[in-house]
C-alpha atoms as a PDB file:
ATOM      1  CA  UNK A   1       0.000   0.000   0.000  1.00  0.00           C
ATOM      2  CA  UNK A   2       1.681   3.572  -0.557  1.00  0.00           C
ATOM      3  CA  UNK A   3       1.780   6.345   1.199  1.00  0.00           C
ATOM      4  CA  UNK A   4      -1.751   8.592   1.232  1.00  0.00           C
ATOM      5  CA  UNK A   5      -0.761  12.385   1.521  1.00  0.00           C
ATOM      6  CA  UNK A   6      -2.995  15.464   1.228  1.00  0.00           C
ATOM      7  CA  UNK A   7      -4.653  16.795  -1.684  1.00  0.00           C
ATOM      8  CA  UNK A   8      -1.350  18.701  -2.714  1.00  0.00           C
ATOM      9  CA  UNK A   9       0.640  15.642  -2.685  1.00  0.00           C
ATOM     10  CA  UNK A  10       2.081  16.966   1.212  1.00  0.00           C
ATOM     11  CA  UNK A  11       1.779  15.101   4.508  1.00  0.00           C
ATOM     12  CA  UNK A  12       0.498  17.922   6.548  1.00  0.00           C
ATOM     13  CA  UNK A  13       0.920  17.346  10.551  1.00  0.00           C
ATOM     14  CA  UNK A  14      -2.247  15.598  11.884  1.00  0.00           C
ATOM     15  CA  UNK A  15      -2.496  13.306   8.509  1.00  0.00           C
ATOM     16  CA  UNK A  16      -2.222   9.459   8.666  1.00  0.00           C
ATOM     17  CA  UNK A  17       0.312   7.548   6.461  1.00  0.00           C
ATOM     18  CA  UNK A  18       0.255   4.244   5.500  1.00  0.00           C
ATOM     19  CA  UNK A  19       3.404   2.566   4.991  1.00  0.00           C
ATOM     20  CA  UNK A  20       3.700  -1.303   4.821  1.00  0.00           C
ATOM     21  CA  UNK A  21       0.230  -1.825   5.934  1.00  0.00           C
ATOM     22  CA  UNK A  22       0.277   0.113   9.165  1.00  0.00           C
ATOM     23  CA  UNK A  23      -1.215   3.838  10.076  1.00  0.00           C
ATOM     24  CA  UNK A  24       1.500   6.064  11.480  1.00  0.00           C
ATOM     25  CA  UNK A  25      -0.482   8.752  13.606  1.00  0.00           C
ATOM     26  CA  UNK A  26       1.261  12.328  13.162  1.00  0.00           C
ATOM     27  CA  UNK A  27       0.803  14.284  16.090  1.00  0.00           C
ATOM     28  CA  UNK A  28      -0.581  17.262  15.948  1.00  0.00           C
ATOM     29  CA  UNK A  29       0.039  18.613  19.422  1.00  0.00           C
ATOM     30  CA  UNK A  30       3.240  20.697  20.341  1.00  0.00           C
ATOM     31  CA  UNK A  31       6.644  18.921  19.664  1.00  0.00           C
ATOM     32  CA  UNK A  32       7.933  16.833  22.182  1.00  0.00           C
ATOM     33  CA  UNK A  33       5.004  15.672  23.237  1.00  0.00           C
ATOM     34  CA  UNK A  34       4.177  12.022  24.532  1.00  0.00           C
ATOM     35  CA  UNK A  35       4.756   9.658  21.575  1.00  0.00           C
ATOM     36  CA  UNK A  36       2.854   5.932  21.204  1.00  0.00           C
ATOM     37  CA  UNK A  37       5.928   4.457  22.708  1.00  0.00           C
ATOM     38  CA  UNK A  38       5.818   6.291  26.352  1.00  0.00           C
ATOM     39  CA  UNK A  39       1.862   5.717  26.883  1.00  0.00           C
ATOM     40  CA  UNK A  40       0.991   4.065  30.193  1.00  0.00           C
ATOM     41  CA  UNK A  41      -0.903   1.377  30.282  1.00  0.00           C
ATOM     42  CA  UNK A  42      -4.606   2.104  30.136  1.00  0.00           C
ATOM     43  CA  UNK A  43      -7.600   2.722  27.591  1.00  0.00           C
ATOM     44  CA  UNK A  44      -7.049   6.086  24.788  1.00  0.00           C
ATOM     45  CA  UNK A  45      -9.843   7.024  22.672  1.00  0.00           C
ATOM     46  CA  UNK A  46      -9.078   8.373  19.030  1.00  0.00           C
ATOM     47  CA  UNK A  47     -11.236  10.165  17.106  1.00  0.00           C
ATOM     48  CA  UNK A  48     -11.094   9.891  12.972  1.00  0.00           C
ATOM     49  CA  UNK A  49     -13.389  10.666  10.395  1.00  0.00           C
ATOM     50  CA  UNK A  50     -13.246  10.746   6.355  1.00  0.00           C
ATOM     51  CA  UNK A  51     -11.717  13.677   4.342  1.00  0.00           C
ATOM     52  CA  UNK A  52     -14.673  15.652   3.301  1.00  0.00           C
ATOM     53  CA  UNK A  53     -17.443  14.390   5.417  1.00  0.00           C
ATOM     54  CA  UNK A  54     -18.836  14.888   8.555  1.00  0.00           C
ATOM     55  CA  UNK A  55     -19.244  11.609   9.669  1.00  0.00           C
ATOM     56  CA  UNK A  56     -16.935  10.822  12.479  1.00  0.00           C
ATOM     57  CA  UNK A  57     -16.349   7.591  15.169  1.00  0.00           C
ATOM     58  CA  UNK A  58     -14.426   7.217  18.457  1.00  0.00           C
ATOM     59  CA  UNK A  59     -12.384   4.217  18.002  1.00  0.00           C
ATOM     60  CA  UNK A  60     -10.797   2.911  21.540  1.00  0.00           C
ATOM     61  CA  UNK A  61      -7.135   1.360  22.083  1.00  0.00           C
ATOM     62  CA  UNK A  62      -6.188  -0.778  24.677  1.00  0.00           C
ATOM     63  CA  UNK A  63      -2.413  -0.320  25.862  1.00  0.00           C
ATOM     64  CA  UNK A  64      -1.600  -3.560  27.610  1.00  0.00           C
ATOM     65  CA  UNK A  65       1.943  -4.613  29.423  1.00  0.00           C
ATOM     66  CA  UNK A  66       3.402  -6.408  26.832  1.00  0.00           C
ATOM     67  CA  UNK A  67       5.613  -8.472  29.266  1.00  0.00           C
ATOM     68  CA  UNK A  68       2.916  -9.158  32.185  1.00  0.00           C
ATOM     69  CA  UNK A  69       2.185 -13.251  32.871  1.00  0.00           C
ATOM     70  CA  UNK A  70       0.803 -15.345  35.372  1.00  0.00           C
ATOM     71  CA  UNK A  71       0.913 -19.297  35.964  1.00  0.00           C
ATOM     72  CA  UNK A  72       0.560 -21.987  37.864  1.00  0.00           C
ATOM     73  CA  UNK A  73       4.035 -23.455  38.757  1.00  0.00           C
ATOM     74  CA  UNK A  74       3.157 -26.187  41.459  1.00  0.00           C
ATOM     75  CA  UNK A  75      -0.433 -26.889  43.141  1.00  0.00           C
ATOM     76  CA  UNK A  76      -0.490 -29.684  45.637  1.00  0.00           C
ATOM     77  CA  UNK A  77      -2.910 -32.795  46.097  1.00  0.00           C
ATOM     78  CA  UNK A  78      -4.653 -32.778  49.167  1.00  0.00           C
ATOM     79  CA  UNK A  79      -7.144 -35.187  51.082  1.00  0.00           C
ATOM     80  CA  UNK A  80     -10.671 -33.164  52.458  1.00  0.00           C
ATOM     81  CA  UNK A  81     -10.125 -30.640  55.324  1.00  0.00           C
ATOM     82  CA  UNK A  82      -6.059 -30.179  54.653  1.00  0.00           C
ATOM     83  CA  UNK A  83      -4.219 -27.163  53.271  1.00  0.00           C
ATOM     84  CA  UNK A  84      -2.829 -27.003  49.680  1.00  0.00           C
ATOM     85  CA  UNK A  85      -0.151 -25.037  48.790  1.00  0.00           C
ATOM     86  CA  UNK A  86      -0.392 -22.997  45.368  1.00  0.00           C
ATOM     87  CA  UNK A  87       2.432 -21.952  44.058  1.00  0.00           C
ATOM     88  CA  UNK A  88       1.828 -19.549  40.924  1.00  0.00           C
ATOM     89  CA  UNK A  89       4.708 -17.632  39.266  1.00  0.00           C
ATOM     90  CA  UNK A  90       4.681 -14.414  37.183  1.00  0.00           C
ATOM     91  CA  UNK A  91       6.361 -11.681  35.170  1.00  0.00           C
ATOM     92  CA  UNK A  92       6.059  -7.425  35.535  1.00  0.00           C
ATOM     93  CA  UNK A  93       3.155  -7.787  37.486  1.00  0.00           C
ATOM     94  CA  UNK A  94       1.932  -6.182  41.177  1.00  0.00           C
ATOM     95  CA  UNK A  95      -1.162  -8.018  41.798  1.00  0.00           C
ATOM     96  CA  UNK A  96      -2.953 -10.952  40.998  1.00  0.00           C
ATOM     97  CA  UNK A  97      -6.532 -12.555  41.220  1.00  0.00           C
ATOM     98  CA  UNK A  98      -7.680 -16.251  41.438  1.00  0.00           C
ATOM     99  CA  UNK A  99     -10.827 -18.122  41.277  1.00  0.00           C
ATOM    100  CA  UNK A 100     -11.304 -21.551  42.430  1.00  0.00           C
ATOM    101  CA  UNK A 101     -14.499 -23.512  41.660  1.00  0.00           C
ATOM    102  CA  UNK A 102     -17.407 -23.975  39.538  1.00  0.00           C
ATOM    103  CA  UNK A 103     -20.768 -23.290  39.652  1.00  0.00           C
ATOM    104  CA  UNK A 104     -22.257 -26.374  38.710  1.00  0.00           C
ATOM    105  CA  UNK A 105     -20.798 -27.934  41.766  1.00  0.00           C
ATOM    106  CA  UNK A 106     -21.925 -25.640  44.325  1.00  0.00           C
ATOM    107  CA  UNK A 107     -18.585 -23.841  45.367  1.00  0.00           C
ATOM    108  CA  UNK A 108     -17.098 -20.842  44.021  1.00  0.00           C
ATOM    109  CA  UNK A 109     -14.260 -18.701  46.053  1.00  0.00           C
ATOM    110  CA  UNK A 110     -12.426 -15.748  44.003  1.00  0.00           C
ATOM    111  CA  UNK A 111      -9.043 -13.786  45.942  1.00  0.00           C
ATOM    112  CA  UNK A 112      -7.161 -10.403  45.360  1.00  0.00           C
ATOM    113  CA  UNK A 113      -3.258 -11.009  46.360  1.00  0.00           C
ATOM    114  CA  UNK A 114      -0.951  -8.128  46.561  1.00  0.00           C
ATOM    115  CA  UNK A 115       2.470  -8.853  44.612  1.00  0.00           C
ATOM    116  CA  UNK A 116       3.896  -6.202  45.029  1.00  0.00           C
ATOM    117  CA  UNK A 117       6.677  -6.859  47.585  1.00  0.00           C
ATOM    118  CA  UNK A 118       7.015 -10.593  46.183  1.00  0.00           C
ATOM    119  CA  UNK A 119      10.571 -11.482  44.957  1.00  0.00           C
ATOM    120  CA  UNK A 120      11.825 -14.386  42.455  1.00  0.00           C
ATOM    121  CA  UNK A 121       8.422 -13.765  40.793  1.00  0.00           C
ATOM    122  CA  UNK A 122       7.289 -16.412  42.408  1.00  0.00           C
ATOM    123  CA  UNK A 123       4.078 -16.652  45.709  1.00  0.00           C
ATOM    124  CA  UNK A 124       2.627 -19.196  47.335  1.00  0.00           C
ATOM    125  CA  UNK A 125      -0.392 -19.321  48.157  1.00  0.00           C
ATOM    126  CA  UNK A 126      -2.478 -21.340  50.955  1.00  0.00           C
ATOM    127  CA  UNK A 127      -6.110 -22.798  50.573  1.00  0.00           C
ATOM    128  CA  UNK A 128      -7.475 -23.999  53.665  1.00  0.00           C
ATOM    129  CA  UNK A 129     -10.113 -27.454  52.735  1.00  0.00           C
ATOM    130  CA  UNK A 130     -11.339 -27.255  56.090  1.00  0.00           C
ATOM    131  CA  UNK A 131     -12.335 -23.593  56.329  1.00  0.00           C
ATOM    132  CA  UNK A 132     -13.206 -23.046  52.713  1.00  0.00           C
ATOM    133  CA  UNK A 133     -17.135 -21.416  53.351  1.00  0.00           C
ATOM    134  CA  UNK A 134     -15.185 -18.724  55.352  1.00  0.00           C
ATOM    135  CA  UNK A 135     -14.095 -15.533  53.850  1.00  0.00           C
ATOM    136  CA  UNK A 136     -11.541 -14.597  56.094  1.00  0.00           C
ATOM    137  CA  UNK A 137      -9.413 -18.305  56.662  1.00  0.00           C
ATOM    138  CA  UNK A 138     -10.006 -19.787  53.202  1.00  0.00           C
ATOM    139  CA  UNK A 139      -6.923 -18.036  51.967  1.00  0.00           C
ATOM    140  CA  UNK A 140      -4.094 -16.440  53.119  1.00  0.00           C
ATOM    141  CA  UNK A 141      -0.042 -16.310  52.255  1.00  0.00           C
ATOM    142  CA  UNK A 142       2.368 -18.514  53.021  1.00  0.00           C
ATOM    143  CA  UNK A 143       4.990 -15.538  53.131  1.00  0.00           C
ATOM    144  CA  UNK A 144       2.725 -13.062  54.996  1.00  0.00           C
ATOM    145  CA  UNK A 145       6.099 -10.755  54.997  1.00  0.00           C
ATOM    146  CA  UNK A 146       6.391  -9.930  51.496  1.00  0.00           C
ATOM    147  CA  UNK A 147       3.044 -11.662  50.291  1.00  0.00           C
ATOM    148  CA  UNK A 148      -0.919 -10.188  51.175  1.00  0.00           C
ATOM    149  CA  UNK A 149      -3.790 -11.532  50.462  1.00  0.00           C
ATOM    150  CA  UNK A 150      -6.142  -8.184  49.286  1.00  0.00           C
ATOM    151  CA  UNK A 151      -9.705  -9.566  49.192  1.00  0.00           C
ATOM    152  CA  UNK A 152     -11.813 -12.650  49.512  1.00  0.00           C
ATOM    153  CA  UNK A 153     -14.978 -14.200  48.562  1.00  0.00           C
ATOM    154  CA  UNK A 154     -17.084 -16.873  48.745  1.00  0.00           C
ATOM    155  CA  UNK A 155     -19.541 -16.492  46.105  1.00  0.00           C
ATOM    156  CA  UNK A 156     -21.725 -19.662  45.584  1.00  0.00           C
ATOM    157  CA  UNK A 157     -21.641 -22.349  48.645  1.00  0.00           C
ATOM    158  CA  UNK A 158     -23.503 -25.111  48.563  1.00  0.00           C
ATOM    159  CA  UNK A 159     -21.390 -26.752  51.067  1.00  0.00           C
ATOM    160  CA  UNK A 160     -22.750 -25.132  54.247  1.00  0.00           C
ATOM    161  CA  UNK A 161     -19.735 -25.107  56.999  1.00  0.00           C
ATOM    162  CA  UNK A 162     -18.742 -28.659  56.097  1.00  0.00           C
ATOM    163  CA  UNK A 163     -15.074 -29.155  54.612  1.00  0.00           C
ATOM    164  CA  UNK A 164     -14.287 -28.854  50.443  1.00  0.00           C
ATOM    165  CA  UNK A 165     -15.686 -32.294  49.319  1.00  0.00           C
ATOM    166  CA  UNK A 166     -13.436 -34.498  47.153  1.00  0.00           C
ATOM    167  CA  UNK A 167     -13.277 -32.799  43.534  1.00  0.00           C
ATOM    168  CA  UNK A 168     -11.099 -31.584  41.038  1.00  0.00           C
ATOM    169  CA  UNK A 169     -11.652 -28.152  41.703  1.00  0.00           C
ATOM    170  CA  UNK A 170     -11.407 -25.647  38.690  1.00  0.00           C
ATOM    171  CA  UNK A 171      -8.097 -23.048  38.995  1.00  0.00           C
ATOM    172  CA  UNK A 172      -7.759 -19.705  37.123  1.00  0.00           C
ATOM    173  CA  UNK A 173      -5.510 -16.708  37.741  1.00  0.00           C
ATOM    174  CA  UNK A 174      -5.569 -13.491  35.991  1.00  0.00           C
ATOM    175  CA  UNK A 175      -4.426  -9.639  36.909  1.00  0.00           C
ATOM    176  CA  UNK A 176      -8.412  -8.836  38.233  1.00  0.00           C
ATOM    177  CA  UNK A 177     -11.352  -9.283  38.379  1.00  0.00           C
ATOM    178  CA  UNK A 178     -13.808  -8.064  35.750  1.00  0.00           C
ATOM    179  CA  UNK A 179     -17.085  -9.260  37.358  1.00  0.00           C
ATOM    180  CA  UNK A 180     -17.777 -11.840  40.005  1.00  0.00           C
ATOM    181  CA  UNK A 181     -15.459 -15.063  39.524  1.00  0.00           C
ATOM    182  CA  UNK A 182     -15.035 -13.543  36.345  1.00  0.00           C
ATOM    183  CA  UNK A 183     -11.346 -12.526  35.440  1.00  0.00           C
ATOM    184  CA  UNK A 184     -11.117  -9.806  32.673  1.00  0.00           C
ATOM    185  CA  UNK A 185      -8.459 -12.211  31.083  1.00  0.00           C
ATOM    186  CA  UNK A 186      -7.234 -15.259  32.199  1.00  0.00           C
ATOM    187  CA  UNK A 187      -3.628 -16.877  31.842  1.00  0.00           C
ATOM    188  CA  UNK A 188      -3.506 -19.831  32.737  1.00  0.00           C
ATOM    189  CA  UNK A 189      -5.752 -22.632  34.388  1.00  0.00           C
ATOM    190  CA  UNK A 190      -5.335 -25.557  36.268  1.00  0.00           C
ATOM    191  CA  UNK A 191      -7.191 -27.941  38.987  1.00  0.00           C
ATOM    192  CA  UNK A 192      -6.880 -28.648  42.792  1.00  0.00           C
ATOM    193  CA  UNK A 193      -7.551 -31.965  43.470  1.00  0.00           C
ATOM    194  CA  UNK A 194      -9.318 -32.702  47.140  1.00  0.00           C
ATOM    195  CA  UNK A 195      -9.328 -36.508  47.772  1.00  0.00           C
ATOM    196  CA  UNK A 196     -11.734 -38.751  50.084  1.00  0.00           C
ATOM    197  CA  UNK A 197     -10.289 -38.615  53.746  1.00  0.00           C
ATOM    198  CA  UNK A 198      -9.769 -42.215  54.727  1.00  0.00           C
ATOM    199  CA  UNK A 199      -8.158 -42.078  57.962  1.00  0.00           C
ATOM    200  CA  UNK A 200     -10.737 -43.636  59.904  1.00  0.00           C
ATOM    201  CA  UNK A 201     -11.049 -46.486  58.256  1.00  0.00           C
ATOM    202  CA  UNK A 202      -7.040 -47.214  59.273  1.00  0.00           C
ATOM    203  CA  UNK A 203      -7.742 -46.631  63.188  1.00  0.00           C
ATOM    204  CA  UNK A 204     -10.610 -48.781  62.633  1.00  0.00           C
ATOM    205  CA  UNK A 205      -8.545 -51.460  61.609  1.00  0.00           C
ATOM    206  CA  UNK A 206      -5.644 -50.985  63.814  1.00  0.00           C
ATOM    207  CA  UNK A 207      -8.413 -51.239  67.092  1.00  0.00           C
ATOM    208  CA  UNK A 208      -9.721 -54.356  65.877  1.00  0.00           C
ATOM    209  CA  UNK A 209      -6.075 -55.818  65.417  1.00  0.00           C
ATOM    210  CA  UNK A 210      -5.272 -55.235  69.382  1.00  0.00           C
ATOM    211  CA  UNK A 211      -8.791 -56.523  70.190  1.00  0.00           C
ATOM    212  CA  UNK A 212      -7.888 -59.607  68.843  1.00  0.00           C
ATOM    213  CA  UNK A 213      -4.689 -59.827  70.628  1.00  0.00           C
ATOM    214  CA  UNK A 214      -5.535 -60.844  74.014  1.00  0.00           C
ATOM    215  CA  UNK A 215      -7.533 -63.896  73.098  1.00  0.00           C
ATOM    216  CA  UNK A 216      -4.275 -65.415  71.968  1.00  0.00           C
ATOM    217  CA  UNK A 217      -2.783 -64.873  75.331  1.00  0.00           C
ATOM    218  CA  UNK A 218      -5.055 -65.940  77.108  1.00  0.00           C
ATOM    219  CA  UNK A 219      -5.079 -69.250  75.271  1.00  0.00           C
ATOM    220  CA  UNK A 220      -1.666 -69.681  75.533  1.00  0.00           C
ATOM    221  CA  UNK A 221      -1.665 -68.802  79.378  1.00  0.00           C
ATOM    222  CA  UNK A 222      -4.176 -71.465  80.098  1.00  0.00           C
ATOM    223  CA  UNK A 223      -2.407 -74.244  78.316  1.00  0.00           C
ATOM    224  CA  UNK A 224       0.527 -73.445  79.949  1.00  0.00           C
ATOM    225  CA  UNK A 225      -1.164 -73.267  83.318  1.00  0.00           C
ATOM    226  CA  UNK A 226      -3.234 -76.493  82.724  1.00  0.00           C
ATOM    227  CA  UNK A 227       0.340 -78.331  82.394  1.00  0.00           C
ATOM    228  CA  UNK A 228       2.263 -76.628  84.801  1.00  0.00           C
ATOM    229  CA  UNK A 229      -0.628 -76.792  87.543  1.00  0.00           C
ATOM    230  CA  UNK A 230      -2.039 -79.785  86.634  1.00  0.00           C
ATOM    231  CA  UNK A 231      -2.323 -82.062  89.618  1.00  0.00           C
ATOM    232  CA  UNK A 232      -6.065 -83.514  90.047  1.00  0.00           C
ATOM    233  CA  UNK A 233      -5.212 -87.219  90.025  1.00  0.00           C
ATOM    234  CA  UNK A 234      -1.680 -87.437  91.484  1.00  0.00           C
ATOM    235  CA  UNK A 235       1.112 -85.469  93.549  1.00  0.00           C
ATOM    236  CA  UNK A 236       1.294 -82.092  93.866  1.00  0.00           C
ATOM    237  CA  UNK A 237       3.330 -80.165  91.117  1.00  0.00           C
ATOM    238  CA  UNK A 238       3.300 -83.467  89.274  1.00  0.00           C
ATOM    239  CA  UNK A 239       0.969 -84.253  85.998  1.00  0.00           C
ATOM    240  CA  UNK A 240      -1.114 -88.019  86.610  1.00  0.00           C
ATOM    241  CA  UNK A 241       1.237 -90.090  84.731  1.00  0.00           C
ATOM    242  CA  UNK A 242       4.484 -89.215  86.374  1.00  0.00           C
ATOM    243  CA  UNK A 243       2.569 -89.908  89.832  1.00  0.00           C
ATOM    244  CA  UNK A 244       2.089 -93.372  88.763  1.00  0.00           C
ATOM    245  CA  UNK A 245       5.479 -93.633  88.130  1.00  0.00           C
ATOM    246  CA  UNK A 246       6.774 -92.364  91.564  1.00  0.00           C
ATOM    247  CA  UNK A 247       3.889 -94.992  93.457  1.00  0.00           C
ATOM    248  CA  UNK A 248       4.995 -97.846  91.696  1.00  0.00           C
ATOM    249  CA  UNK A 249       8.666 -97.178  92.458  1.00  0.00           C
ATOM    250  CA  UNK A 250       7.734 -96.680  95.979  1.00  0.00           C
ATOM    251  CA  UNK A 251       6.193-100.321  96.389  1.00  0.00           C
ATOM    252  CA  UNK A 252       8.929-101.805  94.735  1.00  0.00           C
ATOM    253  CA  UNK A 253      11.117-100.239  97.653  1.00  0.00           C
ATOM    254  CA  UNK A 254       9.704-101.164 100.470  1.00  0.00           C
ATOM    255  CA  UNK A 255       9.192-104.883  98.940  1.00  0.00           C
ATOM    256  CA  UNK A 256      12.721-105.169  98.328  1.00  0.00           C
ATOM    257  CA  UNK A 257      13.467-103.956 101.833  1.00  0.00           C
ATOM    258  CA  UNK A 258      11.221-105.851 103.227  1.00  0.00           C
ATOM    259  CA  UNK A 259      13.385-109.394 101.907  1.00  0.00           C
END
């Protein structure tokens, strides 16, 4: 595409040209000015019409951060009522916001965290299972120093006060919020997985094993006492049999001394 000048073949200040495809804005303000380049992030609003009409439209631009990213970087697996640990990383960025849940299953939490003294771009955060209905101990920082935790909300709970029941829960992180548990654009997404608690089942098991136990000893203590004891028919101290014995040996003395 070439160049469009005015209608004496001039660029005048104020006049787009098109070179390679793109519109290069002249600026029609005083020189040295703000250029495109030093704009802070935020919305602008242009306003551009056609040459020789007096129709005219306000066109917005977005200016994003170019180099601002969140993710997930480890989330741990956790059994109902524990706390996970979510570890998300990032790049140029001061704040973040998070949403774990769904709607269809009852449980939706959303949280503001404050990045702003957080080094190695890195945070973890902490998700309490066991207080997840509550706004204020559902989340908070594991580095409390350099790491805050802004805002909370529980949104939808269908869970009453009970723990978070065993799910893979849905994971989303963003820089904010643009409605309720919705992020105005999300970066990455992940799951926290809550398993059944089965703990009980394992005390359950180990009580039965040391109810067992002292049946065995007792069997093996009255064996041993019905041989050691064991003196109904003959001497004392002495089973039947070996009584015999000693009886008949006696006789046979006192014949043989009576020769």
């Amino acid at each position: 595409m070439g160049a469009a000048t005015a209608v004496d073949g001039n660029a005048y200040d104020g006049d787009p040209v098109f070179v390679d495809g793109s519109v290069v804005l002249q600026t029609t303000g005083p020189a040295g000015g703000d250029s495109v380049d030093n704009l802070e992030t935020g919305e602008y609003e242009f306003e551009s019409g056609v040459v020789g009409s007096m129709a005219a439209n306000n066109p917005s631009v977005q200016e994003t951060d170019e180099g601002t990213s969140y993710y997930f970087d480890e989330i741990d697996r956790i059994s109902e009522g524990e706390i996970a640990n979510i570890t998300i990383g990032f790049e140029e960025a001061s704040k973040a916001a998070l949403v774990l849940g769904d709607e269809d299953h009852g449980y939706v939490t959303q949280v503001e965290v404050d990045l702003s003294e957080a080094s190695d771009n890195e945070a973890v955060l902490q998700f309490n299972a066991h207080e997840a209905a509550t706004d204020e101990y559902a989340w908070s920082a594991y580095d409390e120093k350099n790491v805050s935790i802004d805002n909370v909300s529980v949104i939808d709970n269908e869970i009453g006060d009970d723990p978070l029941p065993a799910h893979s829960w849905d994971l989303s992180i963003g820089e904010s919020f643009e409605s309720e548990y919705e992020l105005e654009e999300e970066f990455d997404r992940s799951v926290l997985v809550v398993e059944d608690h089965e703990g009980t089942s394992d005390v359950e098991n180990h009580a039965e094993s040391n109810d067992s136990s002292p049946d065995s000893n007792t069997s093996i203590d009255d064996d041993s006492d019905t041989e050691i004891d064991g003196d109904e028919d003959g001497i004392p101290g002495f089973g039947s049999a070996v009584a015999v014995v000693a009886l008949f040996t006696t006789a046979l003395l006192v014949l043989r001394s009576q020769q």
